[in-house]
PDB file of N, CA and C in Angstrom:
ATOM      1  N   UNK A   1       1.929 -14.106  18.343  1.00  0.00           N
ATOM      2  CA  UNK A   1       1.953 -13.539  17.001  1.00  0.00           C
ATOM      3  C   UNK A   1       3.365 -13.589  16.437  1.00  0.00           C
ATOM      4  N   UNK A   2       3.261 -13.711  14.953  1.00  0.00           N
ATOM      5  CA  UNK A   2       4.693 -13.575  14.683  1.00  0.00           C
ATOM      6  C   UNK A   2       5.268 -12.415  14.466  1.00  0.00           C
ATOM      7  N   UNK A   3       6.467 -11.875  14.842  1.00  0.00           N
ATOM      8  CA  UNK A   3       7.167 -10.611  15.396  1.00  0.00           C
ATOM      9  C   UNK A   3       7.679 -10.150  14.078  1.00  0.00           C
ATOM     10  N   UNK A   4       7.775 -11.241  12.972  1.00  0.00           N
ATOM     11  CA  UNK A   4       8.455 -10.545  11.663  1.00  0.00           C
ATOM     12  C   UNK A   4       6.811 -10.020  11.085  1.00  0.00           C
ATOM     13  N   UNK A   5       5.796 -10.225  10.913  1.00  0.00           N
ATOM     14  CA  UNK A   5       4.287 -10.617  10.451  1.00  0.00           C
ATOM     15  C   UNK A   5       4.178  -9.196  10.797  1.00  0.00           C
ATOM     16  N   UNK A   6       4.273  -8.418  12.457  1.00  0.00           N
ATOM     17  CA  UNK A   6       3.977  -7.191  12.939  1.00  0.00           C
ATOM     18  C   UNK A   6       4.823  -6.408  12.583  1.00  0.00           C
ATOM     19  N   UNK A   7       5.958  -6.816  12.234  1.00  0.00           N
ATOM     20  CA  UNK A   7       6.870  -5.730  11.662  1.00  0.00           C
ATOM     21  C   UNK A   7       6.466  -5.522  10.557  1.00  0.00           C
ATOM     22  N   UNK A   8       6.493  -6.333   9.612  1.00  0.00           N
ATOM     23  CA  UNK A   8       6.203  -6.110   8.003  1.00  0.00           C
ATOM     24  C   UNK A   8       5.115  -5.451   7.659  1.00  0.00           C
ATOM     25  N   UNK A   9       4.035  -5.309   8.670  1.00  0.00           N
ATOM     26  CA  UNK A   9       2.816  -4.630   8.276  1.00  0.00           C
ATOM     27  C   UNK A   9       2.738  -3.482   8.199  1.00  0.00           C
ATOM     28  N   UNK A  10       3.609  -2.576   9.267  1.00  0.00           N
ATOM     29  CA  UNK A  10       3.980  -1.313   8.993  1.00  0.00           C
ATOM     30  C   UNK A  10       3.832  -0.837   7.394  1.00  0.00           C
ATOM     31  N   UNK A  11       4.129  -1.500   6.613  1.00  0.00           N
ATOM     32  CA  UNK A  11       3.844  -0.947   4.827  1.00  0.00           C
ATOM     33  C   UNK A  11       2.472  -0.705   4.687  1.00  0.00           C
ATOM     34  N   UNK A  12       1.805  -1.174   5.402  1.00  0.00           N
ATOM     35  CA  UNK A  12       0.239  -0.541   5.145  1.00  0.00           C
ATOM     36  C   UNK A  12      -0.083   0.593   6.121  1.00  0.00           C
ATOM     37  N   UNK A  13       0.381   0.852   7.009  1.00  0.00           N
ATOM     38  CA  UNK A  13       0.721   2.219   8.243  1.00  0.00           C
ATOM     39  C   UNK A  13       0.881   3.285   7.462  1.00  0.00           C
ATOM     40  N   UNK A  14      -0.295   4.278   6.934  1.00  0.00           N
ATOM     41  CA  UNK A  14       0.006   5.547   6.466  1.00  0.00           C
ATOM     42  C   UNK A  14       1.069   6.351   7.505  1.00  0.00           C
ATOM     43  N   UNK A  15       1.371   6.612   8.709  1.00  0.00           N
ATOM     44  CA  UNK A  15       2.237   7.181   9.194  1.00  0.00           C
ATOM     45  C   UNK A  15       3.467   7.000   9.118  1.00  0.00           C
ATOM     46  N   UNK A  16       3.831   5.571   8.283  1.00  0.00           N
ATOM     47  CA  UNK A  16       5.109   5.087   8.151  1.00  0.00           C
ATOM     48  C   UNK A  16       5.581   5.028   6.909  1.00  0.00           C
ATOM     49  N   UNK A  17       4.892   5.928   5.904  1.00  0.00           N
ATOM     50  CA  UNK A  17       4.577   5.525   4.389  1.00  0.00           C
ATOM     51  C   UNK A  17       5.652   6.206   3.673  1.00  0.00           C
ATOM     52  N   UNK A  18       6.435   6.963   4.480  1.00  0.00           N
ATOM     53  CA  UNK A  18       7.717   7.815   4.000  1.00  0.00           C
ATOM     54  C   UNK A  18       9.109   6.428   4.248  1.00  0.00           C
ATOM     55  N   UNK A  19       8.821   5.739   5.305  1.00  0.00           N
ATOM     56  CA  UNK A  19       9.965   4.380   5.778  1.00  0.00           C
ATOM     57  C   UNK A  19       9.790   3.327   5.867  1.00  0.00           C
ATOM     58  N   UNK A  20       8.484   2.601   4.910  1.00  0.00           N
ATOM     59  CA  UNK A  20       8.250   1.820   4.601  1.00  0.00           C
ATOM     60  C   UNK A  20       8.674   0.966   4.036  1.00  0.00           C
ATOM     61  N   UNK A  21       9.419  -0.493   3.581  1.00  0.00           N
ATOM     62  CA  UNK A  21      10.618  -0.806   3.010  1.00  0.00           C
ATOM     63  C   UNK A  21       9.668  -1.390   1.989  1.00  0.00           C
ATOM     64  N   UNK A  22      10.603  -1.940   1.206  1.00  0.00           N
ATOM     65  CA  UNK A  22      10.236  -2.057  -0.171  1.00  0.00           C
ATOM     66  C   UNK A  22      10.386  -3.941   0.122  1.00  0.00           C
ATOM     67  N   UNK A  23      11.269  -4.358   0.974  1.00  0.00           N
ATOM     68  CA  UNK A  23      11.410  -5.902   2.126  1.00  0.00           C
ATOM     69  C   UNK A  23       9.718  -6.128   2.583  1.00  0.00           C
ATOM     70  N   UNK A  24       9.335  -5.105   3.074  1.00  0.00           N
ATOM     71  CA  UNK A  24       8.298  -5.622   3.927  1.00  0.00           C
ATOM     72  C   UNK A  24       7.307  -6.034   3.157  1.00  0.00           C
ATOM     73  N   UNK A  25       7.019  -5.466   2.106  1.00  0.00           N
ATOM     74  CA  UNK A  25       6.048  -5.507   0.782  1.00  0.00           C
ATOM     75  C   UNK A  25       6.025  -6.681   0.374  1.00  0.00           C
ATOM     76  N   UNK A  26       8.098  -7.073  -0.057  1.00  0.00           N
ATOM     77  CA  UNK A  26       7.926  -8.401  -1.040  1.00  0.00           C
ATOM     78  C   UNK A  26       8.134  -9.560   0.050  1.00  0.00           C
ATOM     79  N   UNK A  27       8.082  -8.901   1.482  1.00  0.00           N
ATOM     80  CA  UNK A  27       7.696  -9.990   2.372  1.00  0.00           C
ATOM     81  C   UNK A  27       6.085 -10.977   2.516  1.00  0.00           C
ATOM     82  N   UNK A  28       5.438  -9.754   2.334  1.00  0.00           N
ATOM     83  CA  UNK A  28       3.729 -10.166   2.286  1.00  0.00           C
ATOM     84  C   UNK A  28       3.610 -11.088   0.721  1.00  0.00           C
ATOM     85  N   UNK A  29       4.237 -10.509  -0.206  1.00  0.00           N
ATOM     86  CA  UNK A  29       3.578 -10.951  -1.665  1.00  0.00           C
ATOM     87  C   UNK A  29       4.124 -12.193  -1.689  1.00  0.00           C
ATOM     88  N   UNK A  30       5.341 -12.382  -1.201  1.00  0.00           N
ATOM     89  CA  UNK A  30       5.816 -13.982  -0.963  1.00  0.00           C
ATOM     90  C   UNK A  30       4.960 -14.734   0.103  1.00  0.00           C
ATOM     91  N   UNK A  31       4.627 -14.203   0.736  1.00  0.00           N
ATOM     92  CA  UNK A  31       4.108 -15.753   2.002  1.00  0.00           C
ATOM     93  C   UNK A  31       2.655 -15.556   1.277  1.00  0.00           C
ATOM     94  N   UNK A  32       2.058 -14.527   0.736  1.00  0.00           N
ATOM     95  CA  UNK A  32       0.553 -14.553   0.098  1.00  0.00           C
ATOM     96  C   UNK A  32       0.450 -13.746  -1.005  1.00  0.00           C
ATOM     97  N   UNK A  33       1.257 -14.980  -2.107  1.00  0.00           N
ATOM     98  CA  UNK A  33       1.037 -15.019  -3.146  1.00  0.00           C
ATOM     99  C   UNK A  33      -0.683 -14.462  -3.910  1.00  0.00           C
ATOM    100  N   UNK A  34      -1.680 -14.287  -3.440  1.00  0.00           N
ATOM    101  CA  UNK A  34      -2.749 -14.083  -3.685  1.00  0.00           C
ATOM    102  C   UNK A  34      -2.929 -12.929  -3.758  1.00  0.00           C
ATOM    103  N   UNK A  35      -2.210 -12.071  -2.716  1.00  0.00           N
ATOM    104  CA  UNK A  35      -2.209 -10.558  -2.412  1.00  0.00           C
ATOM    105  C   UNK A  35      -2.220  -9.653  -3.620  1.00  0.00           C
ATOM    106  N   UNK A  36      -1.134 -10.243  -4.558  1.00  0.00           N
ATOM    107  CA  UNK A  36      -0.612  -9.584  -5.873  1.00  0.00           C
ATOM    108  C   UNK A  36      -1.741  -9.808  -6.854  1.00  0.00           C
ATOM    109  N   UNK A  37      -2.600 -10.535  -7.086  1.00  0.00           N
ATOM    110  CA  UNK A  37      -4.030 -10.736  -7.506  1.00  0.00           C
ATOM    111  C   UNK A  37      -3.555 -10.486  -8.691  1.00  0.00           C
ATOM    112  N   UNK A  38      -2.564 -11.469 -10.061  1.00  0.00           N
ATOM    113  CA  UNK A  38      -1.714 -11.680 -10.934  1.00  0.00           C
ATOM    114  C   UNK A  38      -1.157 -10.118 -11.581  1.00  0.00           C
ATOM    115  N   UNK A  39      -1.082  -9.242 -10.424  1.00  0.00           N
ATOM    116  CA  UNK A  39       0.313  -7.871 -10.585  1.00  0.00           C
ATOM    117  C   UNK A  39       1.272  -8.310 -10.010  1.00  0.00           C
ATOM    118  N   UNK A  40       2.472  -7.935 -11.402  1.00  0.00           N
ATOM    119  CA  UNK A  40       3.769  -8.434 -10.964  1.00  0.00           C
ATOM    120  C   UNK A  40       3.647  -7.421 -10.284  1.00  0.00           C
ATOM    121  N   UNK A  41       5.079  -8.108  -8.931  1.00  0.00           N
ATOM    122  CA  UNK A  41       5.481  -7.370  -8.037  1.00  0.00           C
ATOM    123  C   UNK A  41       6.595  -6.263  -8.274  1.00  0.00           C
ATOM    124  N   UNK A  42       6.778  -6.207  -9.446  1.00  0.00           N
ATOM    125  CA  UNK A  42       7.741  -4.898  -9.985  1.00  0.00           C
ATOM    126  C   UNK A  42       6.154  -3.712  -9.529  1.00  0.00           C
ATOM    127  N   UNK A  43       5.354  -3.619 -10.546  1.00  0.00           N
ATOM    128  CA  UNK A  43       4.409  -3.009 -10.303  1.00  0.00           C
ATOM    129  C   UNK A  43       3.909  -2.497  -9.363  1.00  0.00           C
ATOM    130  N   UNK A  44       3.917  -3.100  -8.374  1.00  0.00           N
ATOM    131  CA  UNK A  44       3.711  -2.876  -7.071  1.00  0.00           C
ATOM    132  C   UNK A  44       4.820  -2.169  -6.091  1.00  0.00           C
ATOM    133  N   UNK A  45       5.630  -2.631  -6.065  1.00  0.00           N
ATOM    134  CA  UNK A  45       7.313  -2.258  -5.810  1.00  0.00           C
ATOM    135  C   UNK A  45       7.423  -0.368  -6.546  1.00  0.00           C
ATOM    136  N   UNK A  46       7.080   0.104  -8.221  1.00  0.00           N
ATOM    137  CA  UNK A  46       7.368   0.875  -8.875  1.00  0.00           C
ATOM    138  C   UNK A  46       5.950   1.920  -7.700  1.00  0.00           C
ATOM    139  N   UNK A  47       4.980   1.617  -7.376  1.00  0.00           N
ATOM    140  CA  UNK A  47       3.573   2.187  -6.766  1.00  0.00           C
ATOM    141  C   UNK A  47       4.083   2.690  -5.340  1.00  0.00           C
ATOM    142  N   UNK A  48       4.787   1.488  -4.775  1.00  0.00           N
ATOM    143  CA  UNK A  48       5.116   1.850  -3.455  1.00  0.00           C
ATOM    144  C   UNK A  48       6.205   3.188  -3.482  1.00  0.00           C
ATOM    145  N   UNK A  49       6.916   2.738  -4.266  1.00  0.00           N
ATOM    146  CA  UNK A  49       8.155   3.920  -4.277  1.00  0.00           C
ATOM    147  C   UNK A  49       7.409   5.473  -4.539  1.00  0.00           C
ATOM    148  N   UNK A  50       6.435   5.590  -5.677  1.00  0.00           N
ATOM    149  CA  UNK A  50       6.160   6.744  -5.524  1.00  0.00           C
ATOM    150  C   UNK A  50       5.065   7.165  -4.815  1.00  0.00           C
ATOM    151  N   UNK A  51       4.244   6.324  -3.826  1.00  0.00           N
ATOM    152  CA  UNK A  51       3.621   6.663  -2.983  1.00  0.00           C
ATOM    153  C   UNK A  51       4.270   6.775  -1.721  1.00  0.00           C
ATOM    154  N   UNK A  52       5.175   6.266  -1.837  1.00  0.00           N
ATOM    155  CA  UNK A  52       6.172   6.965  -0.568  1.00  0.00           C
ATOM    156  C   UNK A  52       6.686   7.990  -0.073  1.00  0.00           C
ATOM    157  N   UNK A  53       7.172   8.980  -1.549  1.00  0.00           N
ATOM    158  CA  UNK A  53       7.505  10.299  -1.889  1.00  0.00           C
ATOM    159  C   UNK A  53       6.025  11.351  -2.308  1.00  0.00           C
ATOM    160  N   UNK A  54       4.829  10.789  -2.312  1.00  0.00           N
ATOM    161  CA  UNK A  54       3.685  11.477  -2.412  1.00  0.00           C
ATOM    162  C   UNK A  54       2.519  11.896  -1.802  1.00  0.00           C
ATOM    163  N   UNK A  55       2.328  13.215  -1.707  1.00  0.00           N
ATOM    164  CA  UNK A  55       1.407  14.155  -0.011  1.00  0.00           C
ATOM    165  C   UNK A  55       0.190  12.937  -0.473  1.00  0.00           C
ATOM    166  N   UNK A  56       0.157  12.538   0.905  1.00  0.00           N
ATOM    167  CA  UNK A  56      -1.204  11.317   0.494  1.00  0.00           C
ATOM    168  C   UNK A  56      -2.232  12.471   1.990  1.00  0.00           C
ATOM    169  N   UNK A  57      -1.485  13.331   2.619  1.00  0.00           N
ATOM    170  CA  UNK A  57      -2.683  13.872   3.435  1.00  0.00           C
ATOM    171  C   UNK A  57      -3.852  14.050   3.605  1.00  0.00           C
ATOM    172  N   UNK A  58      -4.389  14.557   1.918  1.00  0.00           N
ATOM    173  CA  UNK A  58      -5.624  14.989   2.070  1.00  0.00           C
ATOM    174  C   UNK A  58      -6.619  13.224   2.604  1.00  0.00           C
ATOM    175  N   UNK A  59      -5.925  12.588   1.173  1.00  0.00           N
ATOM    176  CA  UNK A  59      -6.726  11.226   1.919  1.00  0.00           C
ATOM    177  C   UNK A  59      -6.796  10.612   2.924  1.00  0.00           C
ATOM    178  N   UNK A  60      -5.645  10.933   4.141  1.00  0.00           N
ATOM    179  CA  UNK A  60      -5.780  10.924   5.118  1.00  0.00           C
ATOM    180  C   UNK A  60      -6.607  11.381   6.706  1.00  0.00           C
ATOM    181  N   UNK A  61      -6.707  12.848   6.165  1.00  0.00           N
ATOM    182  CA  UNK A  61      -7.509  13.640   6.854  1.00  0.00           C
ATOM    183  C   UNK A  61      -8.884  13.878   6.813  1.00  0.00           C
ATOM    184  N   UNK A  62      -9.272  12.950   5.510  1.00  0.00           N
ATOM    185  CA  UNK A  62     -10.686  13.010   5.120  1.00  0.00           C
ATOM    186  C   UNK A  62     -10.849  12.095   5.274  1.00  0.00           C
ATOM    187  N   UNK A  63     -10.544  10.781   5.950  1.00  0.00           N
ATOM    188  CA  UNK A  63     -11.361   9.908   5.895  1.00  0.00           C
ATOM    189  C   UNK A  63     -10.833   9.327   7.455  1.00  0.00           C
ATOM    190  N   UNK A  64     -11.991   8.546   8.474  1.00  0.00           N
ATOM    191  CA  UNK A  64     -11.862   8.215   9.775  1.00  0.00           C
ATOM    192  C   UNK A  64     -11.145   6.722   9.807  1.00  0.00           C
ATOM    193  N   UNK A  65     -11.382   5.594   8.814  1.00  0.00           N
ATOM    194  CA  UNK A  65     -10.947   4.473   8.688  1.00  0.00           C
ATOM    195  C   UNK A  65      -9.715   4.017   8.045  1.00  0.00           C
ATOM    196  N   UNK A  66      -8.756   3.346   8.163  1.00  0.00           N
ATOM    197  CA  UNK A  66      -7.076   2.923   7.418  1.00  0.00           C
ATOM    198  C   UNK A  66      -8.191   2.324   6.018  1.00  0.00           C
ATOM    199  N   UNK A  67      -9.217   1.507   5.914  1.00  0.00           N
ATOM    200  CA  UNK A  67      -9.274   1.576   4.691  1.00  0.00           C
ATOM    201  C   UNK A  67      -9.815   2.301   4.226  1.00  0.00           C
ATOM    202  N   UNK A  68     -10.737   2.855   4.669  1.00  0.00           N
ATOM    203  CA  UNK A  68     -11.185   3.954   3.758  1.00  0.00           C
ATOM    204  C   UNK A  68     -10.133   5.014   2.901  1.00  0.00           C
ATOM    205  N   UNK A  69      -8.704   5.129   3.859  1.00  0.00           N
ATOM    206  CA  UNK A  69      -7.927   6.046   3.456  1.00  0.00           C
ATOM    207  C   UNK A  69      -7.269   4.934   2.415  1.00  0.00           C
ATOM    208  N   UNK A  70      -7.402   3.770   2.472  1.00  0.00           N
ATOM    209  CA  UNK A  70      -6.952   2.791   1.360  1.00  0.00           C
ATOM    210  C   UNK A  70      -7.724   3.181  -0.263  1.00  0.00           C
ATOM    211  N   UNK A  71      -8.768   3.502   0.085  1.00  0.00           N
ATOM    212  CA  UNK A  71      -9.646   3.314  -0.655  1.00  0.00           C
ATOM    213  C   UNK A  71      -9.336   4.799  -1.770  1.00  0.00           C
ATOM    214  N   UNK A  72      -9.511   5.878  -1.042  1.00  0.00           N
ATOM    215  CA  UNK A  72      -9.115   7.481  -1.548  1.00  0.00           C
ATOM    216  C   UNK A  72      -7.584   7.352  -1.766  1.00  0.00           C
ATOM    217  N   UNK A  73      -6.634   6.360  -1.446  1.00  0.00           N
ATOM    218  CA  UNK A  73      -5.370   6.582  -2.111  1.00  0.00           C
ATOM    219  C   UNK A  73      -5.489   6.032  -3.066  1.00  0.00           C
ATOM    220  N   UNK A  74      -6.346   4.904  -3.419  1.00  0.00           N
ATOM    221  CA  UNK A  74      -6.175   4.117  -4.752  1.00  0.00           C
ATOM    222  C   UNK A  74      -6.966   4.747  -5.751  1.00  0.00           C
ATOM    223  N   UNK A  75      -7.836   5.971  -5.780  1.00  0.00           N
ATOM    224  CA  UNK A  75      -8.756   7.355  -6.502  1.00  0.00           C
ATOM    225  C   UNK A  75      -7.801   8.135  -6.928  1.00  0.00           C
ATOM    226  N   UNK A  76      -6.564   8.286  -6.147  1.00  0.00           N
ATOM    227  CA  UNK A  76      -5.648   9.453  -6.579  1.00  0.00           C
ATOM    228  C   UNK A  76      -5.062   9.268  -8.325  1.00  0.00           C
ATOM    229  N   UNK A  77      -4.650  10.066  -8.733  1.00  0.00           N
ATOM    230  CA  UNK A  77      -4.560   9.976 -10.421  1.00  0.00           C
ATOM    231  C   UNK A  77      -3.442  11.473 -10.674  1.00  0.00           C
ATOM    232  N   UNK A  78      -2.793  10.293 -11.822  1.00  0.00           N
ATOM    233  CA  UNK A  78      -1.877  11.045 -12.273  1.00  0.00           C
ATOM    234  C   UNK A  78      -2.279  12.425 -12.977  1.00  0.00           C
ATOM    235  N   UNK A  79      -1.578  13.617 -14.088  1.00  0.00           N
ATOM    236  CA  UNK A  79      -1.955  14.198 -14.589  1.00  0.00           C
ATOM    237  C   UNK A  79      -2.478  14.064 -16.236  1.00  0.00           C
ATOM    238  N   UNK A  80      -2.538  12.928 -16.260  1.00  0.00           N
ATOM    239  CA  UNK A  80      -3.155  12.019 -17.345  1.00  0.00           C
ATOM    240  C   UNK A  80      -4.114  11.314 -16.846  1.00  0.00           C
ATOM    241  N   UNK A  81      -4.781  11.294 -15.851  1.00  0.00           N
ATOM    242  CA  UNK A  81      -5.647  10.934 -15.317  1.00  0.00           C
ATOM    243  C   UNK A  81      -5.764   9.109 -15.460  1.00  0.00           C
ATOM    244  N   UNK A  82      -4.698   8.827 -14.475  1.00  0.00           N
ATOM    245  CA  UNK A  82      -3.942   7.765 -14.886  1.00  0.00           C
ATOM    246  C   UNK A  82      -3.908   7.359 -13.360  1.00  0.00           C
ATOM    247  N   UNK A  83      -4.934   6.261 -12.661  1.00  0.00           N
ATOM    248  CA  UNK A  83      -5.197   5.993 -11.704  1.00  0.00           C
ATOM    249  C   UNK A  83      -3.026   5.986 -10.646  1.00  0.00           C
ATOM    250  N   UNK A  84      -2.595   6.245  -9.850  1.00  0.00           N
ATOM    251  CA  UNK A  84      -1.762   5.973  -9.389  1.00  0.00           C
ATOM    252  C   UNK A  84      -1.181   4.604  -8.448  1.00  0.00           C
ATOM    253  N   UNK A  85      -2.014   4.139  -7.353  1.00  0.00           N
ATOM    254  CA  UNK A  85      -1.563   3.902  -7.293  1.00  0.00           C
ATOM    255  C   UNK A  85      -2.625   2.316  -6.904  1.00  0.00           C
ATOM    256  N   UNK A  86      -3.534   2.084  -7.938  1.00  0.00           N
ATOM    257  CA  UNK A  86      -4.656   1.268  -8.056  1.00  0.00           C
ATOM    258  C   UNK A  86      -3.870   0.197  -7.144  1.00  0.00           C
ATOM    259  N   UNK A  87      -2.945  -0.514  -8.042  1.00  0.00           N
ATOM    260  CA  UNK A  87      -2.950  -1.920  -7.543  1.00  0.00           C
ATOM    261  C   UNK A  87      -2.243  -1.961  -6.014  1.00  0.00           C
ATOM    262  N   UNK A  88      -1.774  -1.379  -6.016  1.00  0.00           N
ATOM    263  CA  UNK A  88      -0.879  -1.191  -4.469  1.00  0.00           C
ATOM    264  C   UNK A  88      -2.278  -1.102  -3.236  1.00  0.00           C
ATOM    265  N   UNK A  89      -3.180  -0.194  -3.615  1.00  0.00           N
ATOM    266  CA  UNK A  89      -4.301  -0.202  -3.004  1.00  0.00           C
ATOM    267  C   UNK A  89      -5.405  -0.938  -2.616  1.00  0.00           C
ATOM    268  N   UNK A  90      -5.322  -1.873  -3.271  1.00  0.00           N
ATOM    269  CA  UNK A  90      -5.684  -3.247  -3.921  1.00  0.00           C
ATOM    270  C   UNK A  90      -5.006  -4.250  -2.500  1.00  0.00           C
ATOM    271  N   UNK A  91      -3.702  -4.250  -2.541  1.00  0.00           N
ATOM    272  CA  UNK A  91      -2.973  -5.157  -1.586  1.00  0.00           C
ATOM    273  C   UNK A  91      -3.226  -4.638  -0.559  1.00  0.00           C
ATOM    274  N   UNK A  92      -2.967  -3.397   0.251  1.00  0.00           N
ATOM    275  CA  UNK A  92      -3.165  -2.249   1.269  1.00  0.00           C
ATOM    276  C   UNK A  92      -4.073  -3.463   2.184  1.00  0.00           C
ATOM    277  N   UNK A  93      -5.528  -3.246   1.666  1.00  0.00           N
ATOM    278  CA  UNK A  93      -6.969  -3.371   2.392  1.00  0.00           C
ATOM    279  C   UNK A  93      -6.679  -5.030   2.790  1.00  0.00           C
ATOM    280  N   UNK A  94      -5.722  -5.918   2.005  1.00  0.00           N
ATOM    281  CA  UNK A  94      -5.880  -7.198   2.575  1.00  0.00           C
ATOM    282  C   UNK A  94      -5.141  -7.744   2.992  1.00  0.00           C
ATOM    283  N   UNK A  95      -4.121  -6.630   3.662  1.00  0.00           N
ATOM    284  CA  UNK A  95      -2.860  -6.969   5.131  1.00  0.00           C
ATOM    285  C   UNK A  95      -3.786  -6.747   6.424  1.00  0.00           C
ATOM    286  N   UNK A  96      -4.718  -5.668   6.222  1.00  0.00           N
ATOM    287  CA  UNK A  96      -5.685  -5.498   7.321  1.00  0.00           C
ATOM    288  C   UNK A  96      -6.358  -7.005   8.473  1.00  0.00           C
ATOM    289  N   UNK A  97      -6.708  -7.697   7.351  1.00  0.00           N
ATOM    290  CA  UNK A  97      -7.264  -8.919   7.614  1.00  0.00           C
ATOM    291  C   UNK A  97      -6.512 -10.124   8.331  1.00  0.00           C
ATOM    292  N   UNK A  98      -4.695 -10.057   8.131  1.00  0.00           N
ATOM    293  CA  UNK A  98      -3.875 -11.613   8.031  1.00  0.00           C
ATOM    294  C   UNK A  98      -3.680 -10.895   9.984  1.00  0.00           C
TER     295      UNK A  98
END
């Protein structure tokens, strides 16, 4: 396996979601260009940062599967009811797969 490939995945590791680099992210969106599913990667980059700094627990604790908890982080919504962190959630579920 490749050793940079297992490192970089950590960004989809809810336990690592506080030291997650913002490298490892635009590591994936570069080698799979597809990932970004035509969201610039600012967008994605602006999602990660504040899902980094944000209690994602409950979706954690309620659900048994990494995607499923993919799935209830990308439900979460601002106080404008302003999906948070859709597209990031979007990429999440299809690092699972590479």
């Amino acid at each position: 396996m490749n050793e940079l490939l297992i490192k970089n995945v950590e960004v989809v590791d809810v336990s690592f979601r506080e030291t997650a680099s913002k490298a490892a992210l635009k590591y994936f969106l570069e080698r799979f260009p597809c990932l970004s599913s035509g969201v610039s990667i600012d967008v994605l980059i602006v999602q990660l940062t504040v899902y980094q700094s944000y209690n994602v627990d409950k979706c954690v604790y309620e659900t048994k599967r990494i995607d499923e908890t993919w799935r209830e982080i990308g439900q979460l919504k601002d106080e404008s009811g302003n999906n948070l962190f859709l597209e990031l959630s979007k990429v999440g579920p299809c690092l699972f797969s590479i």
